[in-house]
PDB file of N, CA and C in Angstrom:
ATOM      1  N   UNK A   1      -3.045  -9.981  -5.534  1.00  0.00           N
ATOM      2  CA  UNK A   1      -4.110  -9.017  -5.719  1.00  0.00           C
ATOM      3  C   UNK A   1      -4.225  -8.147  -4.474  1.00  0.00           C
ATOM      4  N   UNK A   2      -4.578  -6.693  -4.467  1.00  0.00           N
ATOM      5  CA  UNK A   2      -4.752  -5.675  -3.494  1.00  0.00           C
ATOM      6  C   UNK A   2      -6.134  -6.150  -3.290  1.00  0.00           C
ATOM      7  N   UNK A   3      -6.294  -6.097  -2.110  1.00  0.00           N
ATOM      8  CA  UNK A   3      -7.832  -5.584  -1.246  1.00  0.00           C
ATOM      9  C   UNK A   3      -7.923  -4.627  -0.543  1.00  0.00           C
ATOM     10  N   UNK A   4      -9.176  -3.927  -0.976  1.00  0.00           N
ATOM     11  CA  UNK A   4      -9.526  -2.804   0.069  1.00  0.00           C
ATOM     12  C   UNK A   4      -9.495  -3.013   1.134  1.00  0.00           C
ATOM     13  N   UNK A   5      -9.250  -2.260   2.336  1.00  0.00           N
ATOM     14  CA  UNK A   5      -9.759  -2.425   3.283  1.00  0.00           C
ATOM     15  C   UNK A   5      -9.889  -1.011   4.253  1.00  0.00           C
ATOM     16  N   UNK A   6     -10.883  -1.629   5.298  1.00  0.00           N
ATOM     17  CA  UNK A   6     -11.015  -0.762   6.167  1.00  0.00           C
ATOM     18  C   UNK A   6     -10.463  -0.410   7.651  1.00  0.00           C
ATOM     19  N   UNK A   7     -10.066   0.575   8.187  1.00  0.00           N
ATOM     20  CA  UNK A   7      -9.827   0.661   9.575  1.00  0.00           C
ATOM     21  C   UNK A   7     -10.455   1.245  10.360  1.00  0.00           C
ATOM     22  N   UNK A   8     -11.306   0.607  11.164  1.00  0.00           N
ATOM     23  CA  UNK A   8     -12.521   1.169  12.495  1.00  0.00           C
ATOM     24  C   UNK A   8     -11.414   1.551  13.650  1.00  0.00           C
ATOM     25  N   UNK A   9     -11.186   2.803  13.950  1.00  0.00           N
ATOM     26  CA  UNK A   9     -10.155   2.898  15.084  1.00  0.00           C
ATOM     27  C   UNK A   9     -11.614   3.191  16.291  1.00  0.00           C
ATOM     28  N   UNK A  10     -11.489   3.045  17.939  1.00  0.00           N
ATOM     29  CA  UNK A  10     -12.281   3.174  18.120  1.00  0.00           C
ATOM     30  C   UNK A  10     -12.375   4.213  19.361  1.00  0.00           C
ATOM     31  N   UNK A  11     -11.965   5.142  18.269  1.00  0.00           N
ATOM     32  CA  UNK A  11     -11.917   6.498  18.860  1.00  0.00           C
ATOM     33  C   UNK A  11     -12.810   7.455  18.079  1.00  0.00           C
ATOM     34  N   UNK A  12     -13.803   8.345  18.869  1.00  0.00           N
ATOM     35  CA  UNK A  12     -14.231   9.098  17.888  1.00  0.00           C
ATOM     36  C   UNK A  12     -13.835  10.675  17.067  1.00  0.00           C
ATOM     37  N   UNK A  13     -14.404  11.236  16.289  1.00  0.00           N
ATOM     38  CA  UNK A  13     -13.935  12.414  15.732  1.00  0.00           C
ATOM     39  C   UNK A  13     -13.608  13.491  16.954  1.00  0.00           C
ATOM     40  N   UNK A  14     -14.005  13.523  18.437  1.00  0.00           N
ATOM     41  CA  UNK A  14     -13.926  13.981  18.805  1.00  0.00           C
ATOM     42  C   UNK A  14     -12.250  13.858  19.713  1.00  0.00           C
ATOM     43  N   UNK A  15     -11.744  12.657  19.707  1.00  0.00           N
ATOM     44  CA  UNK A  15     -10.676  12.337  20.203  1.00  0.00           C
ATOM     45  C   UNK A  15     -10.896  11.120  21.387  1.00  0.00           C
ATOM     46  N   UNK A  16     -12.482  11.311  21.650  1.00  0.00           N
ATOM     47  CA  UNK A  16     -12.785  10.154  22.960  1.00  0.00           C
ATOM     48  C   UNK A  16     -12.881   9.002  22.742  1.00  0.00           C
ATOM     49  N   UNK A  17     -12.414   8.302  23.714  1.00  0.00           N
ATOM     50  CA  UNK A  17     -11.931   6.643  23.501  1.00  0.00           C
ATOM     51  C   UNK A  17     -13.943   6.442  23.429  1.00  0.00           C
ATOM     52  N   UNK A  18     -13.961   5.015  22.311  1.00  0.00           N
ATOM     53  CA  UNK A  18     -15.437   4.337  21.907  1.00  0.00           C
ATOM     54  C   UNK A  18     -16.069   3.695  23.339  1.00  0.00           C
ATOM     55  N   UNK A  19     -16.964   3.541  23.750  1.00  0.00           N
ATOM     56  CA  UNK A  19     -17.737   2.832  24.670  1.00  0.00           C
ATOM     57  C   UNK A  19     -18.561   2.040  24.180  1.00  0.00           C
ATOM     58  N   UNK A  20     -19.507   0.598  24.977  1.00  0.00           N
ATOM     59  CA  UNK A  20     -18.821  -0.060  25.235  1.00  0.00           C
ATOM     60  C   UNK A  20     -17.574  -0.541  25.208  1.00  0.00           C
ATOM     61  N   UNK A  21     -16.439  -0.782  26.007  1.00  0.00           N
ATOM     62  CA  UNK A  21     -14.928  -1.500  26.041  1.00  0.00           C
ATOM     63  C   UNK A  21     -14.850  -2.815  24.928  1.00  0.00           C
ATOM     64  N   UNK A  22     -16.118  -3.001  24.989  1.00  0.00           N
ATOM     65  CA  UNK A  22     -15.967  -4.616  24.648  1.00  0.00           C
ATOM     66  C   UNK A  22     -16.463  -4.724  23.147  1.00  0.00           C
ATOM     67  N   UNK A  23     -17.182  -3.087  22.415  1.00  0.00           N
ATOM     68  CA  UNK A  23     -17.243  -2.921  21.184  1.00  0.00           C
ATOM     69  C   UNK A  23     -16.960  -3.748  20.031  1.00  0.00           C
ATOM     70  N   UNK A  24     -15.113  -4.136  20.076  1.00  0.00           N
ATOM     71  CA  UNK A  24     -15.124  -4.621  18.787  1.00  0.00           C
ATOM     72  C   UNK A  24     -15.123  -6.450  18.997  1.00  0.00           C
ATOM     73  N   UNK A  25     -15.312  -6.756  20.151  1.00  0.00           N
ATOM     74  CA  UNK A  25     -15.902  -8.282  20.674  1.00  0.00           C
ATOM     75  C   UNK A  25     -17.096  -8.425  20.060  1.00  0.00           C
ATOM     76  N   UNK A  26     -18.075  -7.628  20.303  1.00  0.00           N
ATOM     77  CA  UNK A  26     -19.354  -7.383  20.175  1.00  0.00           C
ATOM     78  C   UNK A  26     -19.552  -7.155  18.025  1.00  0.00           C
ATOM     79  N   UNK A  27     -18.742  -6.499  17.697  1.00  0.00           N
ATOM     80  CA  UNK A  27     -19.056  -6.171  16.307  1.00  0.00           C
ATOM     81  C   UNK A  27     -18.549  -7.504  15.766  1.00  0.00           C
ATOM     82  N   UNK A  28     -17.342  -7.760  16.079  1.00  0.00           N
ATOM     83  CA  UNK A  28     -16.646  -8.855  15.171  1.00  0.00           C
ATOM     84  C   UNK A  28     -17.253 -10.037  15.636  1.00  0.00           C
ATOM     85  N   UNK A  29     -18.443 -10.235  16.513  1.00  0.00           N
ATOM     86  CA  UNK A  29     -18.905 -11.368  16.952  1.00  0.00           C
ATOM     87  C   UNK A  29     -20.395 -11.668  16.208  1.00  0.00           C
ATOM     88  N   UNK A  30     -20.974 -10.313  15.680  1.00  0.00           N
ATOM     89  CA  UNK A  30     -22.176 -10.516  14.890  1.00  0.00           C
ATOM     90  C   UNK A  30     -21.749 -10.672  13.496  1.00  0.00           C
ATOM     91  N   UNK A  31     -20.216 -10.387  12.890  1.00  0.00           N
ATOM     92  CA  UNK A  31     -19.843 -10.925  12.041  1.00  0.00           C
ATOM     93  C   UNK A  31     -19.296 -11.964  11.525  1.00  0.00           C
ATOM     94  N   UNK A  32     -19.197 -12.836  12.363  1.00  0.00           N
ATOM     95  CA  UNK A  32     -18.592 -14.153  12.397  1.00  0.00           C
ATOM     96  C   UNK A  32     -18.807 -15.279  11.803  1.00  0.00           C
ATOM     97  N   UNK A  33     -20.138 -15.274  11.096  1.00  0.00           N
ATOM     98  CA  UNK A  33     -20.651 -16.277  10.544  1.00  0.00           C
ATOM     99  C   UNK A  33     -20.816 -15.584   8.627  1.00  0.00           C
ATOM    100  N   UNK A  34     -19.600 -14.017   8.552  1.00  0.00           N
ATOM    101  CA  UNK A  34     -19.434 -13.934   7.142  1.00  0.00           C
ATOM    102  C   UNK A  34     -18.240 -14.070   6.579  1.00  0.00           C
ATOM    103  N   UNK A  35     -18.510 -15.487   6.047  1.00  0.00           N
ATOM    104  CA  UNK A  35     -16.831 -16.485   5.862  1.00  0.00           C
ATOM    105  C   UNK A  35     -17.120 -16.642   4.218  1.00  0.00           C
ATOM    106  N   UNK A  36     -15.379 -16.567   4.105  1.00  0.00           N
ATOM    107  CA  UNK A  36     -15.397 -17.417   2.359  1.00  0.00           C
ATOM    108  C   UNK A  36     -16.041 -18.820   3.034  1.00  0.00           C
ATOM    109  N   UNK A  37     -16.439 -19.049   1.148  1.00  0.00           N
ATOM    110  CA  UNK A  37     -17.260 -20.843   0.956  1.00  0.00           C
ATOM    111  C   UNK A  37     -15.775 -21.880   1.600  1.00  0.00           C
ATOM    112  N   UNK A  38     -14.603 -21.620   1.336  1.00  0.00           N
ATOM    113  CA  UNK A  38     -13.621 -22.540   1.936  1.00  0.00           C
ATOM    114  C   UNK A  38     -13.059 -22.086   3.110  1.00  0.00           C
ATOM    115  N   UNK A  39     -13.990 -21.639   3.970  1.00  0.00           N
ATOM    116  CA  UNK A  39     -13.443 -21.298   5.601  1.00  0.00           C
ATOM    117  C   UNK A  39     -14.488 -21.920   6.770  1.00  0.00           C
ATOM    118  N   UNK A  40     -13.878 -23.053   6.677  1.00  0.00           N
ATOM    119  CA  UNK A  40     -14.721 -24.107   7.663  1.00  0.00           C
ATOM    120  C   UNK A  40     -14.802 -23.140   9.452  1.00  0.00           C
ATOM    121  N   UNK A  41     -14.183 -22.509   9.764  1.00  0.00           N
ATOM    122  CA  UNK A  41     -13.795 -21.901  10.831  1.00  0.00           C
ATOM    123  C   UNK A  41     -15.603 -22.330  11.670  1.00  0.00           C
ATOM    124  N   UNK A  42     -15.605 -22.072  13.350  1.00  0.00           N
ATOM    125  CA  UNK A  42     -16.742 -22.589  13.719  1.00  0.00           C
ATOM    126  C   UNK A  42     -16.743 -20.813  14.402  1.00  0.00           C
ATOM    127  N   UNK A  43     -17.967 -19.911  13.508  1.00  0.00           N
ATOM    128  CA  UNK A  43     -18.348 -18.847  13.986  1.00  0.00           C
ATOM    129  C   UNK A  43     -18.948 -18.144  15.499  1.00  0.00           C
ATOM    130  N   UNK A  44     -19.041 -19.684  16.439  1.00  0.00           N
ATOM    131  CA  UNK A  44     -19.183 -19.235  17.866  1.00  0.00           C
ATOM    132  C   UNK A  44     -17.585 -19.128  18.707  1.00  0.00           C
ATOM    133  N   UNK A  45     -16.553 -19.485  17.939  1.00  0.00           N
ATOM    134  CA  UNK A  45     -15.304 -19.397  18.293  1.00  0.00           C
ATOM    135  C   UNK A  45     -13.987 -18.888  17.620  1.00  0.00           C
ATOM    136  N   UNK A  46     -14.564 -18.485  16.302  1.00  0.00           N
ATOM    137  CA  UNK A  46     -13.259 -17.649  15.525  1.00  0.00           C
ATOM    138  C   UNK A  46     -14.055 -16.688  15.146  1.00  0.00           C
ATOM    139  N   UNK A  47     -13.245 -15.152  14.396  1.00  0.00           N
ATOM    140  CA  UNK A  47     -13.858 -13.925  14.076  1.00  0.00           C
ATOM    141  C   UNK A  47     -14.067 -14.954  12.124  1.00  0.00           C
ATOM    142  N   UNK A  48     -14.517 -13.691  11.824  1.00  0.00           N
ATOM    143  CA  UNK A  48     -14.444 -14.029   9.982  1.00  0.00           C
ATOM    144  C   UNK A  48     -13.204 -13.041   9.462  1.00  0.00           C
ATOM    145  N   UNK A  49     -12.713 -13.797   8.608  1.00  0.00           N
ATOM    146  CA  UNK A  49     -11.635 -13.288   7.979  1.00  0.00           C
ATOM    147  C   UNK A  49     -11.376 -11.792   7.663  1.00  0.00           C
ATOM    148  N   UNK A  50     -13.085 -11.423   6.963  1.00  0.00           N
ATOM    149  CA  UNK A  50     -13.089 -10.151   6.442  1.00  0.00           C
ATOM    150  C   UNK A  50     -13.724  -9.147   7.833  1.00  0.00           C
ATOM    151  N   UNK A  51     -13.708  -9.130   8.962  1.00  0.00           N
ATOM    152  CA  UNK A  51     -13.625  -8.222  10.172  1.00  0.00           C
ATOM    153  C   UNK A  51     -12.953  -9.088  11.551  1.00  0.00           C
ATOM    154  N   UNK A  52     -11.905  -7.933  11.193  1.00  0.00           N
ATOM    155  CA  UNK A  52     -11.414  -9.218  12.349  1.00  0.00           C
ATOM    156  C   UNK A  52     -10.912  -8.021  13.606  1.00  0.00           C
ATOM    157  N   UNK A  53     -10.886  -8.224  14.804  1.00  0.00           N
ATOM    158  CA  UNK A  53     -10.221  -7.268  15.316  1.00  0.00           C
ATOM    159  C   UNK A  53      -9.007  -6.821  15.647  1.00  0.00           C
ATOM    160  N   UNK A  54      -8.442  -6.014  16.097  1.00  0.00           N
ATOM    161  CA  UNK A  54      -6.608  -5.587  16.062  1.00  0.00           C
ATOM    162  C   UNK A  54      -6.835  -4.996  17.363  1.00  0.00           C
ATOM    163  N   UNK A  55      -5.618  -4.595  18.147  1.00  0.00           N
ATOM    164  CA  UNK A  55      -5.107  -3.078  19.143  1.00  0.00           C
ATOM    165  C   UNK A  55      -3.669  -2.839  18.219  1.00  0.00           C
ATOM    166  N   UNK A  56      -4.093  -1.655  17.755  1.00  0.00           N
ATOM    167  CA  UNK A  56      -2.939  -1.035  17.442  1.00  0.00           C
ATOM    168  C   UNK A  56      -2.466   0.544  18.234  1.00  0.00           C
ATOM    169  N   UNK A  57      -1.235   0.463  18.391  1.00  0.00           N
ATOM    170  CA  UNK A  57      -1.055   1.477  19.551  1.00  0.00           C
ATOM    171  C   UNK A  57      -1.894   1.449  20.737  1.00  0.00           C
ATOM    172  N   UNK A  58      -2.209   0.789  21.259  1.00  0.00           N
ATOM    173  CA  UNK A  58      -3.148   0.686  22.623  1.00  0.00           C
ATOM    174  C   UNK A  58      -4.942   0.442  21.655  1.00  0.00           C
ATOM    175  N   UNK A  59      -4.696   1.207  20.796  1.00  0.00           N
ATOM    176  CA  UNK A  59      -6.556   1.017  20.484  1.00  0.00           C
ATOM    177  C   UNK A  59      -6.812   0.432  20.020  1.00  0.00           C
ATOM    178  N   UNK A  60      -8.002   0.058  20.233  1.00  0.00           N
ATOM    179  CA  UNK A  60      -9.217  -1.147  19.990  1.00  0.00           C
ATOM    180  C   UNK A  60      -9.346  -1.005  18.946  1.00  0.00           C
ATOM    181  N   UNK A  61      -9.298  -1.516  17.383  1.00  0.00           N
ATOM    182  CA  UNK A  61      -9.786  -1.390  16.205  1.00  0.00           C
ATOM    183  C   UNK A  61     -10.579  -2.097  15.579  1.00  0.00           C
ATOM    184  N   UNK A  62     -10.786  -2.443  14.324  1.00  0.00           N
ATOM    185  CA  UNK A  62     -11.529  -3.453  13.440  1.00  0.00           C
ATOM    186  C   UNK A  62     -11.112  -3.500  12.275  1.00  0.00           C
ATOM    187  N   UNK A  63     -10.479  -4.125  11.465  1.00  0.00           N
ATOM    188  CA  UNK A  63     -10.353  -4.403  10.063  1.00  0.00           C
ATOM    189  C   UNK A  63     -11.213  -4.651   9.716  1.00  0.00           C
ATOM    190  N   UNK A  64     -11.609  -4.336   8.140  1.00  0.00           N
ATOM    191  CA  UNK A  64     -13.148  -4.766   7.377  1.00  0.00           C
ATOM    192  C   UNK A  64     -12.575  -4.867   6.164  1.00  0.00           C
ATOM    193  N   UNK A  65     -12.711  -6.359   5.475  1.00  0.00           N
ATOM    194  CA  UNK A  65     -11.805  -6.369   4.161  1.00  0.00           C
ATOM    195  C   UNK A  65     -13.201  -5.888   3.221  1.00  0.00           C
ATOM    196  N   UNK A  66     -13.190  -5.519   1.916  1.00  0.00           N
ATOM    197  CA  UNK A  66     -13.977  -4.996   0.801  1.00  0.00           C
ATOM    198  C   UNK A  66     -14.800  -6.608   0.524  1.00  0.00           C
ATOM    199  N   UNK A  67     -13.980  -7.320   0.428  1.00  0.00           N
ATOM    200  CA  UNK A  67     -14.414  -8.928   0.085  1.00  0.00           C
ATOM    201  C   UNK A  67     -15.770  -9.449   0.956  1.00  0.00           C
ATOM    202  N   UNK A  68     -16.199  -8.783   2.093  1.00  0.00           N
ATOM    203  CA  UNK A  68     -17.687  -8.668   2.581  1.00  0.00           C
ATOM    204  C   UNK A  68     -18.526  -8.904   1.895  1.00  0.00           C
ATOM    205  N   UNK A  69     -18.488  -7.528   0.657  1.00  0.00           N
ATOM    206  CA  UNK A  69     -19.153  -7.404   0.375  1.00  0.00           C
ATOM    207  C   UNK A  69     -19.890  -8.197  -0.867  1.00  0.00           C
ATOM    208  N   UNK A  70     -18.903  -9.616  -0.820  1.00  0.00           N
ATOM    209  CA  UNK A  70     -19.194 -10.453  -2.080  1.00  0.00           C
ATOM    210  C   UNK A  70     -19.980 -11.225  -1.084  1.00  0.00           C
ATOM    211  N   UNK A  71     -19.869 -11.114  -0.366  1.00  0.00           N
ATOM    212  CA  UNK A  71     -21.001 -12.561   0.661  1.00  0.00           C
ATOM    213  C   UNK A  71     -22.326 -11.658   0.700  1.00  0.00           C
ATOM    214  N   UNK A  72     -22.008 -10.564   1.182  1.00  0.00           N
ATOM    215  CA  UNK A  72     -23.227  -9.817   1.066  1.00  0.00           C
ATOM    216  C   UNK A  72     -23.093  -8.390   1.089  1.00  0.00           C
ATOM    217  N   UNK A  73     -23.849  -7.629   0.556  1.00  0.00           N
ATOM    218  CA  UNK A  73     -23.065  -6.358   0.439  1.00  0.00           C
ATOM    219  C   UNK A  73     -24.312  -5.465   1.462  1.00  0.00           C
ATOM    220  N   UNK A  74     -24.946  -6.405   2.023  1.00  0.00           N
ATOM    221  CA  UNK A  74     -25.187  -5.146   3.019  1.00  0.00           C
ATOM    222  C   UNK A  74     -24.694  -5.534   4.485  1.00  0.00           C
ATOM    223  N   UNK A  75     -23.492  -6.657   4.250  1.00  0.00           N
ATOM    224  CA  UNK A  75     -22.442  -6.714   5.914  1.00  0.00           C
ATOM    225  C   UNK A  75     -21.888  -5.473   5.844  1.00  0.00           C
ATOM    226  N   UNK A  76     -21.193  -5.228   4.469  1.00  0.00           N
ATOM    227  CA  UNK A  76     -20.495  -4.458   4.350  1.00  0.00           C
ATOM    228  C   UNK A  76     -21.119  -3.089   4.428  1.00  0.00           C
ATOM    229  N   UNK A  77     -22.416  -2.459   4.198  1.00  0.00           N
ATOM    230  CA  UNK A  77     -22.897  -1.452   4.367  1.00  0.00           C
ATOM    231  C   UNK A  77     -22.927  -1.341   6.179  1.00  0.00           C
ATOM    232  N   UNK A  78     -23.696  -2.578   7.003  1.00  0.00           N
ATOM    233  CA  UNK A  78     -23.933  -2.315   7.932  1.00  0.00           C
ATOM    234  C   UNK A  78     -22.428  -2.179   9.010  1.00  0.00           C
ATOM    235  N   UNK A  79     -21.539  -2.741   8.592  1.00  0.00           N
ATOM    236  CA  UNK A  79     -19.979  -2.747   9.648  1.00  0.00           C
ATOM    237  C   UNK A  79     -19.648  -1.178   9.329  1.00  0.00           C
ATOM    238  N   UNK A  80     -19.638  -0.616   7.913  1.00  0.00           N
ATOM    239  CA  UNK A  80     -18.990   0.584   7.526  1.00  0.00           C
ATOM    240  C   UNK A  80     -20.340   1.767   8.291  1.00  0.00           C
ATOM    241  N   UNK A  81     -21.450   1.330   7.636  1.00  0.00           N
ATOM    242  CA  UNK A  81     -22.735   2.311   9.006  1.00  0.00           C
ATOM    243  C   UNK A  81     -22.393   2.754  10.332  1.00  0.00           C
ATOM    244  N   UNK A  82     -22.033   1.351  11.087  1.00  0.00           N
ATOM    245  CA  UNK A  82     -21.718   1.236  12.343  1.00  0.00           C
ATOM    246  C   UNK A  82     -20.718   2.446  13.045  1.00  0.00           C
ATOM    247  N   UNK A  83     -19.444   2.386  11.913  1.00  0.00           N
ATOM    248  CA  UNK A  83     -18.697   3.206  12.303  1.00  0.00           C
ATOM    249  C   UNK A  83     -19.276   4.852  12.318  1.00  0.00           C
ATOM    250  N   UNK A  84     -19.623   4.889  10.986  1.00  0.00           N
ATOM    251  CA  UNK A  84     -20.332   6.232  10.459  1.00  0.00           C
ATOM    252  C   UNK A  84     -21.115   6.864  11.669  1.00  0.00           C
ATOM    253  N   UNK A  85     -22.486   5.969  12.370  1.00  0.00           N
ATOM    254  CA  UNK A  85     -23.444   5.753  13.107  1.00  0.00           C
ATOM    255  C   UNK A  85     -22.394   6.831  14.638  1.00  0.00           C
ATOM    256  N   UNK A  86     -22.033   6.013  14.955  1.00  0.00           N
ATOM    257  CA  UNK A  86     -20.539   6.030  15.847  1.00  0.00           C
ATOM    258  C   UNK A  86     -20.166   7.266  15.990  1.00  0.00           C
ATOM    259  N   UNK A  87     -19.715   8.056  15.203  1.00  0.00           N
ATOM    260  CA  UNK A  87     -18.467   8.950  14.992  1.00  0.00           C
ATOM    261  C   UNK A  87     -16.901   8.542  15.229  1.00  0.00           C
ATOM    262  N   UNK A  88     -16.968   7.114  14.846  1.00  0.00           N
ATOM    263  CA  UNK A  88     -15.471   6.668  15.045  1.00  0.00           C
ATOM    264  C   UNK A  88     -15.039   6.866  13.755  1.00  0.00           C
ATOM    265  N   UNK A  89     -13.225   7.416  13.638  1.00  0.00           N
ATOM    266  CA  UNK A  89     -12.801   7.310  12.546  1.00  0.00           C
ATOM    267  C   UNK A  89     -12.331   6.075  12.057  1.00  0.00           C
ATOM    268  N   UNK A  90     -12.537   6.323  10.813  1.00  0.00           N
ATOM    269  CA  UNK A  90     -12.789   5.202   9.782  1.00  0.00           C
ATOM    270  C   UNK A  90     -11.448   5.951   8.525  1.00  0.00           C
ATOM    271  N   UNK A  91     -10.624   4.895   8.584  1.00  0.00           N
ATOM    272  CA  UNK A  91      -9.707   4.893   6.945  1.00  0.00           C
ATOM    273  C   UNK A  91      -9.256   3.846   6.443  1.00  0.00           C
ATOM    274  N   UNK A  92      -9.503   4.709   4.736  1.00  0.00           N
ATOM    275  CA  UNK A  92      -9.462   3.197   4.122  1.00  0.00           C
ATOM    276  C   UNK A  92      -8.372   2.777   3.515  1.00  0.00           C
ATOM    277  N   UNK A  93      -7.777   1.893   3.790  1.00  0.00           N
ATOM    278  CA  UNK A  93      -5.911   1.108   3.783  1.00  0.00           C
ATOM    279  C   UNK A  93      -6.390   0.160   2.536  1.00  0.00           C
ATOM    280  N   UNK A  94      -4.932  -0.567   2.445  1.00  0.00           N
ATOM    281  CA  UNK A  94      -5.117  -1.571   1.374  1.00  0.00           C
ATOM    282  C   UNK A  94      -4.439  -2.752   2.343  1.00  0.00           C
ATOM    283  N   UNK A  95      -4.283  -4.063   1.759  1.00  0.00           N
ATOM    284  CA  UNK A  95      -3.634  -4.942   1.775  1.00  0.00           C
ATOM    285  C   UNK A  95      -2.605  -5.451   0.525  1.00  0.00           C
ATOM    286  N   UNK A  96      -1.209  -5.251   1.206  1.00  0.00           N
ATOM    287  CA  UNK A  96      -0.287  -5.504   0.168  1.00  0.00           C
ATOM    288  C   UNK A  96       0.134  -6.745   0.179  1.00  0.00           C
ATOM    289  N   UNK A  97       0.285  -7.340  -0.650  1.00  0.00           N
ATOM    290  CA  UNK A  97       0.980  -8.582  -1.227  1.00  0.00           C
ATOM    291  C   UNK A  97       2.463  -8.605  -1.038  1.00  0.00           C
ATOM    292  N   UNK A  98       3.311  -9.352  -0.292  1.00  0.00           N
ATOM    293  CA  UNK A  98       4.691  -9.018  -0.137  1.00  0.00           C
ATOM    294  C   UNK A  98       5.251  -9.741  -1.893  1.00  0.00           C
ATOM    295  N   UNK A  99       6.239  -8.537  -1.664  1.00  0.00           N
ATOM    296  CA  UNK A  99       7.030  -9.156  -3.090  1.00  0.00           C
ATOM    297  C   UNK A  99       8.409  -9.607  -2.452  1.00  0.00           C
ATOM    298  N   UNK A 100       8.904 -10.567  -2.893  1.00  0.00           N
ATOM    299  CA  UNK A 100       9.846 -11.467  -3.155  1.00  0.00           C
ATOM    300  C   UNK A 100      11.174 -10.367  -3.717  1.00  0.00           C
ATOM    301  N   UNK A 101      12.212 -10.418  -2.812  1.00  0.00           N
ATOM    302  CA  UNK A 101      13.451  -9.916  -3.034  1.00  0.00           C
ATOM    303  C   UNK A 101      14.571 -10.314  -4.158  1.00  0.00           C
ATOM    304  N   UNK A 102      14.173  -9.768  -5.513  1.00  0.00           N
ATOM    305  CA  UNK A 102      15.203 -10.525  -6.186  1.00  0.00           C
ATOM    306  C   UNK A 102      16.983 -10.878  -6.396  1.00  0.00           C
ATOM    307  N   UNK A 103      16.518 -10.302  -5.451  1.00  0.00           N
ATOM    308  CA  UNK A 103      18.878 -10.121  -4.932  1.00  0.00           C
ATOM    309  C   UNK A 103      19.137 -11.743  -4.488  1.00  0.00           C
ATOM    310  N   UNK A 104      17.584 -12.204  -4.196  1.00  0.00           N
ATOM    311  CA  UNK A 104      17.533 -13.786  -2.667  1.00  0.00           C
ATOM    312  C   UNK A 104      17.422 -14.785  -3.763  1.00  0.00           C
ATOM    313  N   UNK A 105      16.921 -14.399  -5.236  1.00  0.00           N
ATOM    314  CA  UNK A 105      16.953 -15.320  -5.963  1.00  0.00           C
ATOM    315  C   UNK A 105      17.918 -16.322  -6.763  1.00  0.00           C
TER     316      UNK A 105
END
């Protein structure tokens, strides 16, 4: 199955790198305690599945899977706000499912 998802880069529309540095520590740390029912994970020491953080190309980012919004749908309003709030750009990607090479079969 595809999931939506999101990308918080944390740069804004203007081109300037996001401030605080420590931003997506700080975001993915008030999200931490929004886990699937089978993700024992201990939220003062792992991110949650559905925001987790990245550096891609040097920048600080945030993934935000759509699946938030089944735990609660106003994580998902308030992580996607945040950015909005911000002026950081925000795009929305998918997650692909790898398919299996049938030449290997």
């Amino acid at each position: 199955m595809i999931h939506k998802q999101f990308l918080i880069q944390g740069i804004t529309s203007s081109g300037k790198v996001f401030r605080p540095s420590d931003w997506i520590d700080r975001l993915c740390g008030v999200m931490a305690p929004f886990r699937p029912k089978d993700d024992h994970g201990d939220p003062r020491f792992t991110n949650s599945p559905y925001v987790r953080p990245e550096i891609i190309s040097g920048v600080k980012c945030v993934i935000v899977d759509e699946r938030l919004s089944e735990i609660d749908p106003r994580a998902l309003d308030f992580v996607l706000g945040f950015a909005k709030d911000n002026d950081l750009l925000l795009t929305e990607i998918c997650e692909l499912t790898p398919i299996s090479n049938p030449s290997t079969k």
